[in-house]
N, C-alpha and C. Protein backbone atom coordinates (compact mmCIF):
# COMPACT_ATOMS: atom_id res chain seq x y z
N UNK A 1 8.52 0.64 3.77
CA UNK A 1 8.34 -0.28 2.65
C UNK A 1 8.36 -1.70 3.17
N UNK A 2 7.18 -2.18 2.96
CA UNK A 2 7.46 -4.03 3.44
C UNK A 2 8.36 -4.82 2.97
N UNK A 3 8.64 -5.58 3.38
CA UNK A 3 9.52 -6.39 2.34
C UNK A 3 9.05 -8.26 2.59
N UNK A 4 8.34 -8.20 2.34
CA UNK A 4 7.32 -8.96 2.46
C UNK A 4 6.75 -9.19 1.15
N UNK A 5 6.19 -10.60 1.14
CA UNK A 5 5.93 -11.07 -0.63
C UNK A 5 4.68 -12.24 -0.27
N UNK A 6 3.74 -12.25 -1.09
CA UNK A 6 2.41 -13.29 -1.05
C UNK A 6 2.35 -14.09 -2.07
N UNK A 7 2.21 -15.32 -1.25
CA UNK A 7 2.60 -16.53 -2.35
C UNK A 7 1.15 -17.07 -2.61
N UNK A 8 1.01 -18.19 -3.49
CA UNK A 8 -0.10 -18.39 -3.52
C UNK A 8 -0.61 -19.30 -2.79
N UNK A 9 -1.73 -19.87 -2.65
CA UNK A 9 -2.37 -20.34 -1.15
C UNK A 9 -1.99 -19.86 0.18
N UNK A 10 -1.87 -18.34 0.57
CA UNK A 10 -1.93 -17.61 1.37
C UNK A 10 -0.80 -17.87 2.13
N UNK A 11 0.45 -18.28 1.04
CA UNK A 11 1.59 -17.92 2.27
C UNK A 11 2.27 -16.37 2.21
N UNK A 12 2.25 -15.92 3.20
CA UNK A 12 3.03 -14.87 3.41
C UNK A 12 4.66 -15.04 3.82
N UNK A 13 5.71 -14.68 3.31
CA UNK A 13 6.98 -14.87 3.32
C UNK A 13 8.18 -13.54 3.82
N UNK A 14 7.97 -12.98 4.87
CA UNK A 14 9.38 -11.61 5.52
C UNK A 14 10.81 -11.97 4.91
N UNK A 15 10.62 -11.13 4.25
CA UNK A 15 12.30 -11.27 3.45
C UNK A 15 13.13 -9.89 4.24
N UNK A 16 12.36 -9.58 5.15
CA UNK A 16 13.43 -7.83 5.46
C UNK A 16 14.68 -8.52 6.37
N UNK A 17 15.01 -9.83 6.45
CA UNK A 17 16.38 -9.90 6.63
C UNK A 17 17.50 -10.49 5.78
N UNK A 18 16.71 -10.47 4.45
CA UNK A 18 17.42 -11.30 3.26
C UNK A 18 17.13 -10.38 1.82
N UNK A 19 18.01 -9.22 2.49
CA UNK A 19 18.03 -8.23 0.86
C UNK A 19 18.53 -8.86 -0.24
N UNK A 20 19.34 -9.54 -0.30
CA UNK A 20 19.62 -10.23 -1.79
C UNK A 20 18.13 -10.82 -2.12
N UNK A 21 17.99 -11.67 -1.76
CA UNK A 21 16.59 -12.26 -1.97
C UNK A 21 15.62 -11.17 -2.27
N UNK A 22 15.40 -10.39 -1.78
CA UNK A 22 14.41 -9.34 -1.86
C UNK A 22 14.39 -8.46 -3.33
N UNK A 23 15.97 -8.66 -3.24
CA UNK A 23 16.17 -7.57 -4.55
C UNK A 23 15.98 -8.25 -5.62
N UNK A 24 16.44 -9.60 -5.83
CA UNK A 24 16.13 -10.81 -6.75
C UNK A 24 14.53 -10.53 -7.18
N UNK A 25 13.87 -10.51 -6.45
CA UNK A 25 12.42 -10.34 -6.43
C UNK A 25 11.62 -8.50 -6.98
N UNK A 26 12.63 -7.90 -6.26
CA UNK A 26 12.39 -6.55 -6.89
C UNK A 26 13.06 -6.72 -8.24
N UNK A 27 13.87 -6.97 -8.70
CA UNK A 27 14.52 -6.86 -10.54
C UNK A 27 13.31 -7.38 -11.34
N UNK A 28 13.20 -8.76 -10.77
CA UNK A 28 12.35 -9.41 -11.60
C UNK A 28 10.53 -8.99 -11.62
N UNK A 29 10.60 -8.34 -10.47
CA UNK A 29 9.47 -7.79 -10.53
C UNK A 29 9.40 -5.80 -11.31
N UNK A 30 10.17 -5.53 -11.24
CA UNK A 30 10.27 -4.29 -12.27
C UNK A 30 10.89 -4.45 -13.46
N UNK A 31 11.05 -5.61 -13.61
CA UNK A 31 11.13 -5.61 -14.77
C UNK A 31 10.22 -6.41 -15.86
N UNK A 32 8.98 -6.15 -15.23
CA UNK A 32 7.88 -6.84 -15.57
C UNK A 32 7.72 -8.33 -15.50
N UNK A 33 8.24 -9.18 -14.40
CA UNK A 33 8.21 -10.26 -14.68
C UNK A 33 9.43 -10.96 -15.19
N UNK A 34 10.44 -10.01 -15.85
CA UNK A 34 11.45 -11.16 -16.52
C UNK A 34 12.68 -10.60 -16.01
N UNK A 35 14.04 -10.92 -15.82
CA UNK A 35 15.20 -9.50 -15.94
C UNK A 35 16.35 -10.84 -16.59
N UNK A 36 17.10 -10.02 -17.31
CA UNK A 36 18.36 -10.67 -17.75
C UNK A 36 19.32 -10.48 -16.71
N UNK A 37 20.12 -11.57 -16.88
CA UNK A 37 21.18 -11.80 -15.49
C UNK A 37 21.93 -10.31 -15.47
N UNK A 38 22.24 -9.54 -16.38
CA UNK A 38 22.94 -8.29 -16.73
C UNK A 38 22.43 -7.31 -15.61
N UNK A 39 20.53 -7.19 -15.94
CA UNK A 39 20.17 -6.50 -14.91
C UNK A 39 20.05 -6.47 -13.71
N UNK A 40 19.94 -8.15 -13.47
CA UNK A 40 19.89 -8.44 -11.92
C UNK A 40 21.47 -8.39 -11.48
N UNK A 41 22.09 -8.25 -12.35
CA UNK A 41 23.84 -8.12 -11.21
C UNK A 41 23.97 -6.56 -10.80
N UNK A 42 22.84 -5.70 -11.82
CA UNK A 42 23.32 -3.93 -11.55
C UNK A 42 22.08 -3.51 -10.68
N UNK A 43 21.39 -4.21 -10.11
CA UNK A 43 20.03 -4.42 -9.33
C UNK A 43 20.31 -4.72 -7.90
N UNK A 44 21.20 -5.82 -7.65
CA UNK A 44 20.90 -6.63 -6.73
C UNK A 44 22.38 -5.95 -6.11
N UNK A 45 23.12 -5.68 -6.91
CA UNK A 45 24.55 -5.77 -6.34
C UNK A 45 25.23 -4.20 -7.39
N UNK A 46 24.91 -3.29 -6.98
CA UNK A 46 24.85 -1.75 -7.63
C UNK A 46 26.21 -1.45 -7.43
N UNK A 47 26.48 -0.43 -8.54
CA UNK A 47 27.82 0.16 -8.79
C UNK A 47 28.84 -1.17 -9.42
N UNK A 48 28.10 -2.34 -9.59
CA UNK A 48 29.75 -3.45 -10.21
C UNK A 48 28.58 -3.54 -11.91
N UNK A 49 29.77 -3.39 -12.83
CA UNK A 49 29.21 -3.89 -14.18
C UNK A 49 29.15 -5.83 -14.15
N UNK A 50 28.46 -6.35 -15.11
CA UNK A 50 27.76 -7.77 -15.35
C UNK A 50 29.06 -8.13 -15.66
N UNK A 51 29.65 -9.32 -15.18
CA UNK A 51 30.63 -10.24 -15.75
C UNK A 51 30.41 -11.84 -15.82
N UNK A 52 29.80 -12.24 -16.54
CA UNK A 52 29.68 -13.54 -16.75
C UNK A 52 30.64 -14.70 -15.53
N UNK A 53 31.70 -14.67 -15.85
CA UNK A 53 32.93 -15.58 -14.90
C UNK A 53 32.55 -14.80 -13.83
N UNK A 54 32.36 -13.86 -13.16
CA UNK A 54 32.80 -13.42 -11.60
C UNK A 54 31.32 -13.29 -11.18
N UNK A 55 30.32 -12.89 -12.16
CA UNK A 55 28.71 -13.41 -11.38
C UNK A 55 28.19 -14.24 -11.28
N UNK A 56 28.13 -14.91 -12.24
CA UNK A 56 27.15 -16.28 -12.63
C UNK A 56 26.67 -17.34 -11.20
N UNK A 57 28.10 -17.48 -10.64
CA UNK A 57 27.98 -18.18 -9.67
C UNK A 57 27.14 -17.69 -8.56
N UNK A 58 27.81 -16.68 -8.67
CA UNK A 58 27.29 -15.56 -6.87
C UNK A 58 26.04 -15.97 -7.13
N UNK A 59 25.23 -15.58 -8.37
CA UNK A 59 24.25 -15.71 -8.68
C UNK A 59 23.05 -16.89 -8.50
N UNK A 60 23.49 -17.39 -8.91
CA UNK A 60 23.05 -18.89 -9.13
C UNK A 60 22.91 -19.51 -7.55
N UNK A 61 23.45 -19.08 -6.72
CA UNK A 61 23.80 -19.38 -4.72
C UNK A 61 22.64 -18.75 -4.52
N UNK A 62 22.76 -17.17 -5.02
CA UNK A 62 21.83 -16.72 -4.32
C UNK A 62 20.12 -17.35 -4.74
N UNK A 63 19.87 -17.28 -6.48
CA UNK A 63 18.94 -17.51 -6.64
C UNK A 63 18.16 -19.06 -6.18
N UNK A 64 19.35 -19.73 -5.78
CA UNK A 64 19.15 -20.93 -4.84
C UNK A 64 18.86 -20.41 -3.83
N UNK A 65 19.38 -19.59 -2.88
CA UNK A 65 18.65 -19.52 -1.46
C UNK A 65 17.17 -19.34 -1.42
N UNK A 66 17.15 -18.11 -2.86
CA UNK A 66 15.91 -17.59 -2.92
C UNK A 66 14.91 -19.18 -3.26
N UNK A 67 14.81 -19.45 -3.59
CA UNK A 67 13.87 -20.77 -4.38
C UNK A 67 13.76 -21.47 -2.71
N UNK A 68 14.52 -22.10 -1.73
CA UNK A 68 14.54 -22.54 -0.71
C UNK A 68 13.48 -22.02 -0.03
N UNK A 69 13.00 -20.64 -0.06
CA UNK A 69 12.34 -19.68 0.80
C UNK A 69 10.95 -19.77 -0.10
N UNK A 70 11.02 -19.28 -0.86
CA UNK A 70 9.77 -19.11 -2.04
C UNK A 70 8.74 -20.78 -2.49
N UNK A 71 10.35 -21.48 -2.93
CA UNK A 71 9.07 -22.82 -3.83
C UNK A 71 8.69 -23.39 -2.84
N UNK A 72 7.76 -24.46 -3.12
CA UNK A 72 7.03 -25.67 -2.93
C UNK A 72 8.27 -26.50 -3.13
N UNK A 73 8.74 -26.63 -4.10
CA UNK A 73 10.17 -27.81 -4.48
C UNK A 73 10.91 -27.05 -5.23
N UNK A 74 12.43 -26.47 -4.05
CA UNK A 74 13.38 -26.17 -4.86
C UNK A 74 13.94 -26.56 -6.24
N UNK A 75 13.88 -27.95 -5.70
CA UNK A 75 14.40 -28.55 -7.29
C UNK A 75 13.62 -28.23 -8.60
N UNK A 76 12.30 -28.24 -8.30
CA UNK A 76 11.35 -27.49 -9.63
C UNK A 76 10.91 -26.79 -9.67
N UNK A 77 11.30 -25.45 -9.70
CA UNK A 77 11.00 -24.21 -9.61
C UNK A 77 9.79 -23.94 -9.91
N UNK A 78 8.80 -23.24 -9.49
CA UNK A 78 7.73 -23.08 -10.54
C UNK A 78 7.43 -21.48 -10.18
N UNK A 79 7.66 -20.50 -9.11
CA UNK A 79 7.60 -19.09 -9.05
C UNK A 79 8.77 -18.27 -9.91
N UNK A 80 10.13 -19.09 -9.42
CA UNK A 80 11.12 -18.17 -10.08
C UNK A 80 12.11 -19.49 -11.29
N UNK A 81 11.70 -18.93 -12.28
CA UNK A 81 12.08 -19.85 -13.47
C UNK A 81 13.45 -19.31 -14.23
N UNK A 82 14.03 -19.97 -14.52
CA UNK A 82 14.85 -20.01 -15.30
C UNK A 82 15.05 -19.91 -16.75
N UNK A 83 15.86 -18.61 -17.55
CA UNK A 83 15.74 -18.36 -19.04
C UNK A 83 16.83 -18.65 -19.58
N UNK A 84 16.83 -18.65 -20.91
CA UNK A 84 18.14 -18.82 -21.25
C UNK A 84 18.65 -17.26 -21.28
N UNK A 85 18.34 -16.56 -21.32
CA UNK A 85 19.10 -14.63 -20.57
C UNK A 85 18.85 -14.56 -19.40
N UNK A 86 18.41 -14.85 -18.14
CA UNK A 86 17.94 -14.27 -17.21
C UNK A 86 17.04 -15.35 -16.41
N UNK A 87 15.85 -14.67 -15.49
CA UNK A 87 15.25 -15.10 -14.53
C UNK A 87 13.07 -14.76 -14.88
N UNK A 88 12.70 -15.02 -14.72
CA UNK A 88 11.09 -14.74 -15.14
C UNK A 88 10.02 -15.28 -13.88
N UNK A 89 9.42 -14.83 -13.53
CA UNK A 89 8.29 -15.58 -12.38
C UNK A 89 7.32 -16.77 -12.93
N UNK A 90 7.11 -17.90 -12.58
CA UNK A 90 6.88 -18.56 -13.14
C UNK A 90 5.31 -18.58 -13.53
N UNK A 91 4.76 -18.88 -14.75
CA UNK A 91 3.11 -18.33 -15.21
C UNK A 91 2.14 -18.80 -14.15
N UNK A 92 2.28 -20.14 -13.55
CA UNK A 92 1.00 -20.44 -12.53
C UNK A 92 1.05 -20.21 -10.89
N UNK A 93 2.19 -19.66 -10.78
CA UNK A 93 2.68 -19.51 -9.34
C UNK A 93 2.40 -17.81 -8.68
N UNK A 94 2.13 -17.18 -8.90
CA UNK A 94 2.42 -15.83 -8.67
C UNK A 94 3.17 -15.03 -7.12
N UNK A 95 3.79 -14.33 -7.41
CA UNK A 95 4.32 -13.74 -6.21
C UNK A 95 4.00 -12.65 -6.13
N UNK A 96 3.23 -12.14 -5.36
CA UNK A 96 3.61 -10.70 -5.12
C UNK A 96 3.81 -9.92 -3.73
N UNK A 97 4.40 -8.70 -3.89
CA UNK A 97 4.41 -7.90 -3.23
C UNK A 97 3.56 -7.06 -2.17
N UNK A 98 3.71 -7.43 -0.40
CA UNK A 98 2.32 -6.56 0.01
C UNK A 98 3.10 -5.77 0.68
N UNK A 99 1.97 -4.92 0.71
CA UNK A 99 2.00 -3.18 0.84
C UNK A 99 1.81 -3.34 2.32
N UNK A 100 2.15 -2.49 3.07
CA UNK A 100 2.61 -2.55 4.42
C UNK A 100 1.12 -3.05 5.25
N UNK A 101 0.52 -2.77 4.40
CA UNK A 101 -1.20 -3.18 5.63
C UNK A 101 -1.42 -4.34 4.78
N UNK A 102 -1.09 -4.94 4.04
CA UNK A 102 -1.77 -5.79 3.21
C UNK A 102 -1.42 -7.02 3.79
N UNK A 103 -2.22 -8.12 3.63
CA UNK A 103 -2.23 -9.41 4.27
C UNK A 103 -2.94 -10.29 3.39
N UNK A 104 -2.75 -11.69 3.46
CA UNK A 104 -3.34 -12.57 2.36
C UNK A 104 -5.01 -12.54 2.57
N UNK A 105 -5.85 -11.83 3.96
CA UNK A 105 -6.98 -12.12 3.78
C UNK A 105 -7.51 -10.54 3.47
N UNK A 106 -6.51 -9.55 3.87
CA UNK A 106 -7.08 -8.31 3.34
C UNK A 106 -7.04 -8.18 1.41
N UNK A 107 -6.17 -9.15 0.92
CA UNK A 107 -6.08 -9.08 -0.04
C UNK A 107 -6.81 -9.59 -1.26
N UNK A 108 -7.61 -10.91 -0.56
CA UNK A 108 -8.61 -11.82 -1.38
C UNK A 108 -10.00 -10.44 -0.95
N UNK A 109 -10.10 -10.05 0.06
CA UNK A 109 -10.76 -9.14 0.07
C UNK A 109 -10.98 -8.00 -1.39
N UNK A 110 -9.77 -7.65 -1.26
CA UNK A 110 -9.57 -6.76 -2.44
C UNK A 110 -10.04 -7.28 -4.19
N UNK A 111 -10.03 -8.69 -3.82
CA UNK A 111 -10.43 -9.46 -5.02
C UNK A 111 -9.17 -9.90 -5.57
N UNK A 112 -7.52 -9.97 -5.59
CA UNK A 112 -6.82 -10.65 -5.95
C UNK A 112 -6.71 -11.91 -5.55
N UNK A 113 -6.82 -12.71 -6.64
CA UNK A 113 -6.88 -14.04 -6.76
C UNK A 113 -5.80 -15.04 -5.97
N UNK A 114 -5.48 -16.05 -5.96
CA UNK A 114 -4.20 -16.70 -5.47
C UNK A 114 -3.73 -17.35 -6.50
């Protein structure tokens, strides 16, 4: 499984040494795009139930590292956005996921857009 993610204007980004990050990206990506902080604490960090006081923070570090790696400008997110429940990919930015052969020029190939 890659763990590898395609940003738009053909950056390619290796997350296989930053599973938090990765998983941040898997929640929000199975969960169509959006996940409430609830799901991303039983996602990212399995077997502990959601606690507001004892996640929020962890949270919030991590989804900072993640933005460091991913945006254009941490400070303004525009792939991974902020909800008032949760986390959502941001509408003009897209991220996705490549498949172990996949590459940003095998992929415009394929006809996905950037």
């Amino acid at each position: 499984l890659s763990k590898s993610v395609w940003l738009s204007g053909g950056r390619t980004v290796d997350l296989s040494d930053q599973p938090i990050a990765f998983g941040i990206l898997s929640a929000i990506a199975d969960g169509g795009g959006a996940v409430s902080k609830e799901a991303l604490v039983t996602h990212v960090w399995p077997g502990r139930p959601y606690h507001p006081l004892k996640d929020d923070a962890r949270m919030q570090v991590a989804i900072r590292r993640l933005r460091t790696v991913v945006e254009e400008d941490p400070d303004h997110p525009a792939r991974i956005v902020t909800t008032d429940t949760g986390y959502t990919f941001g509408k003009s930015e897209p991220v996705r996921r490549l498949a172990p052969c996949d590459s940003p020029s095998t992929r415009r190939e394929a006809g996905v857009a950037d």
